[in-house]
Protein backbone atom coordinates (compact mmCIF):
# COMPACT_ATOMS: atom_id res chain seq x y z
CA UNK A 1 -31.00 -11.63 59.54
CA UNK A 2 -32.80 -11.27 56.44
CA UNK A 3 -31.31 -10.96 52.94
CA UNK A 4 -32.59 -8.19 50.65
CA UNK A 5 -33.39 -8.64 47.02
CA UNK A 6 -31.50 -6.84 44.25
CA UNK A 7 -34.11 -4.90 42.52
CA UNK A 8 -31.46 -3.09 39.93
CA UNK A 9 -28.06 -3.35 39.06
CA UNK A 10 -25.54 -0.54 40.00
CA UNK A 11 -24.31 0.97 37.29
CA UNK A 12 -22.27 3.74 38.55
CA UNK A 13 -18.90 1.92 39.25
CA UNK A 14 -19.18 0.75 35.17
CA UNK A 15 -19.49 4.57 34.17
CA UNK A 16 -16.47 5.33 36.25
CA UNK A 17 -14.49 2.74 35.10
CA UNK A 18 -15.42 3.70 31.45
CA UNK A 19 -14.39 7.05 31.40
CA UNK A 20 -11.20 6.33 32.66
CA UNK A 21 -11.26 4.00 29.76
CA UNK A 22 -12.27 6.68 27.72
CA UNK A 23 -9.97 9.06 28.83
CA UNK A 24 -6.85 6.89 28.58
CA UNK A 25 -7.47 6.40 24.92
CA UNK A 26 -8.44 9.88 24.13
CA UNK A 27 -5.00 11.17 25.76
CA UNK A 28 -2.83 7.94 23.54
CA UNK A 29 -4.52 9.15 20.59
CA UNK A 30 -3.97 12.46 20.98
CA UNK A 31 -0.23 11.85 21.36
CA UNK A 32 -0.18 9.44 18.89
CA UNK A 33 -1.96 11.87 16.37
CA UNK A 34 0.16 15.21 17.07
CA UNK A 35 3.41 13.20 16.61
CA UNK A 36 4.32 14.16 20.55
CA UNK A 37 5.60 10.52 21.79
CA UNK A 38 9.25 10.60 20.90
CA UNK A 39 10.41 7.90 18.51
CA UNK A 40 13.85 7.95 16.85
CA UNK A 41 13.19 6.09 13.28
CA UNK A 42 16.08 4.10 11.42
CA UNK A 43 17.94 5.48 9.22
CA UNK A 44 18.14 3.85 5.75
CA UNK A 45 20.99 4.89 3.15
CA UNK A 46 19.56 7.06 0.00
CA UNK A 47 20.49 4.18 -2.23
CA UNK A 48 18.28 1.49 -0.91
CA UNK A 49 15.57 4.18 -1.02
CA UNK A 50 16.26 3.96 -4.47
CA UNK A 51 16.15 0.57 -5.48
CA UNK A 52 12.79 -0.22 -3.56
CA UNK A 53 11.14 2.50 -5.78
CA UNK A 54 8.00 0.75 -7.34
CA UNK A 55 8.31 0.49 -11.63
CA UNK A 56 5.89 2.10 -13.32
CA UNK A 57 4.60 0.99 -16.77
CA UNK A 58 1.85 2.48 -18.40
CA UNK A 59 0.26 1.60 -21.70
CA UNK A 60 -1.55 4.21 -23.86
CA UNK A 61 -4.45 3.48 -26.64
CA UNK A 62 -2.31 3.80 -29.02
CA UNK A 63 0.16 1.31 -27.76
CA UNK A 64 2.97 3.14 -26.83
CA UNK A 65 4.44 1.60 -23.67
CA UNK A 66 6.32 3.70 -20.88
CA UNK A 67 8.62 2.69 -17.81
CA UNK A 68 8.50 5.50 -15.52
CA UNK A 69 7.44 7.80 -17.78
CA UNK A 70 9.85 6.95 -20.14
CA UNK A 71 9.17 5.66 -23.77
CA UNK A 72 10.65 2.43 -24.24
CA UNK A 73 9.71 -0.61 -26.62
CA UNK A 74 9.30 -4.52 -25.44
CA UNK A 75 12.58 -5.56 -25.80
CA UNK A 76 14.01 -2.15 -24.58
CA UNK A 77 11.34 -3.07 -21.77
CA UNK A 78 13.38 -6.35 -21.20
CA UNK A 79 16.82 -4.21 -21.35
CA UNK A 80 15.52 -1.98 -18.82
CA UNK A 81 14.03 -4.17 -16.22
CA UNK A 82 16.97 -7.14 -16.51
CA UNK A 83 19.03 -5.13 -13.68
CA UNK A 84 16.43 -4.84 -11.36
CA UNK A 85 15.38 -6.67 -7.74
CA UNK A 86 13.35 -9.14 -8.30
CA UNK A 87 11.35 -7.86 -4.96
CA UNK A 88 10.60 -4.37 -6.59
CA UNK A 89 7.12 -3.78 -6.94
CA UNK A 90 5.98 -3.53 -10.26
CA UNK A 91 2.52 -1.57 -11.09
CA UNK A 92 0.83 -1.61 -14.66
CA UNK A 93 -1.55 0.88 -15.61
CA UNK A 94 -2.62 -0.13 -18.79
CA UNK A 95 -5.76 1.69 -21.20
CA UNK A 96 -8.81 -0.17 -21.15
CA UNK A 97 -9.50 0.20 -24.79
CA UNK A 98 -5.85 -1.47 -25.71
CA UNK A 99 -5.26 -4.49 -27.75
CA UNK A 100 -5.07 -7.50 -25.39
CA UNK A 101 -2.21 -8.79 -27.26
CA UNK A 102 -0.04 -5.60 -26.36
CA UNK A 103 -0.51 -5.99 -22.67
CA UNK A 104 -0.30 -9.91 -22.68
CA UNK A 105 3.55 -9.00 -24.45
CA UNK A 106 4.07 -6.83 -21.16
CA UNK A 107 2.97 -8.87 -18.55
CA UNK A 108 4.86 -11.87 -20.35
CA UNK A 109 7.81 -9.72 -20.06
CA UNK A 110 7.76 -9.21 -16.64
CA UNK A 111 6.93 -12.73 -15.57
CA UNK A 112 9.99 -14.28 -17.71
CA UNK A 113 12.01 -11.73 -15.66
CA UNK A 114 10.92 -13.22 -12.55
CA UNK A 115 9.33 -10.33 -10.79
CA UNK A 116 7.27 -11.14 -7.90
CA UNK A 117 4.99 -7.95 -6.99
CA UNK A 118 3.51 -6.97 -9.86
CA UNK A 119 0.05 -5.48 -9.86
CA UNK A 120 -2.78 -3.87 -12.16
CA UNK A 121 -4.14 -0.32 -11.34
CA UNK A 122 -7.59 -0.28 -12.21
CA UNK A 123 -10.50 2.44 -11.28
CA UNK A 124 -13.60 2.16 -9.11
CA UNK A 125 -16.69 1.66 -11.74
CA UNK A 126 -18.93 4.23 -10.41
């Protein structure tokens, strides 16, 4: 008995198995997406809601400095901030025409308190 030679590759059980591929993921996602699978989410009390609030301070050209939209000076920055987790995130949006030596005083501030997510919000340069 003689052997034949494969002159092409079947391809037909690869499409099948792909679309059934396909169509697996297409029905997850789809259930995933509209919110449909069922999951019951912990429940956290209102107050630790609260304290893991991210800080806000901003810094205007003129030098006026704000804690959640709040007018404060450095030291009632320090009086402010004392209380606080040290694992609340803290984000500075600062002017980019300020004096250096006003947001150096801030960020100094925040690092003596011992504050360990602190970050800068800058914009895209387009």
């Amino acid at each position: 008995m003689e052997e034949k030679e494969f002159n092409y590759i079947n391809v037909i059980p690869l499409v099948d198995v792909m679309l059934v591929l396909l169509t697996i993921v297409l029905t997850t996602s789809a259930f995933i997406a509209a919110g449909v699978i069922p999951v019951e989410l912990p429940r956290a009390s209102k107050n630790q809601a609260e304290i893991l609030k991210t800080q806000t301070i901003e810094i205007t050209r003129q030098g006026q400095v704000y804690l959640n939209a709040q007018p404060v000076s450095i030291e009632g920055l320090k009086e402010f901030m004392q209380p606080l987790g040290r694992d609340i995130p803290i984000l500075i949006r600062a002017d980019r025409t300020l004096a250096l030596q006003l947001f150096v005083d801030v960020i100094a501030v925040v690092k003596n308190l011992g504050f360990k997510k602190v970050s800068l919000q800058t914009e895209e340069k387009r």
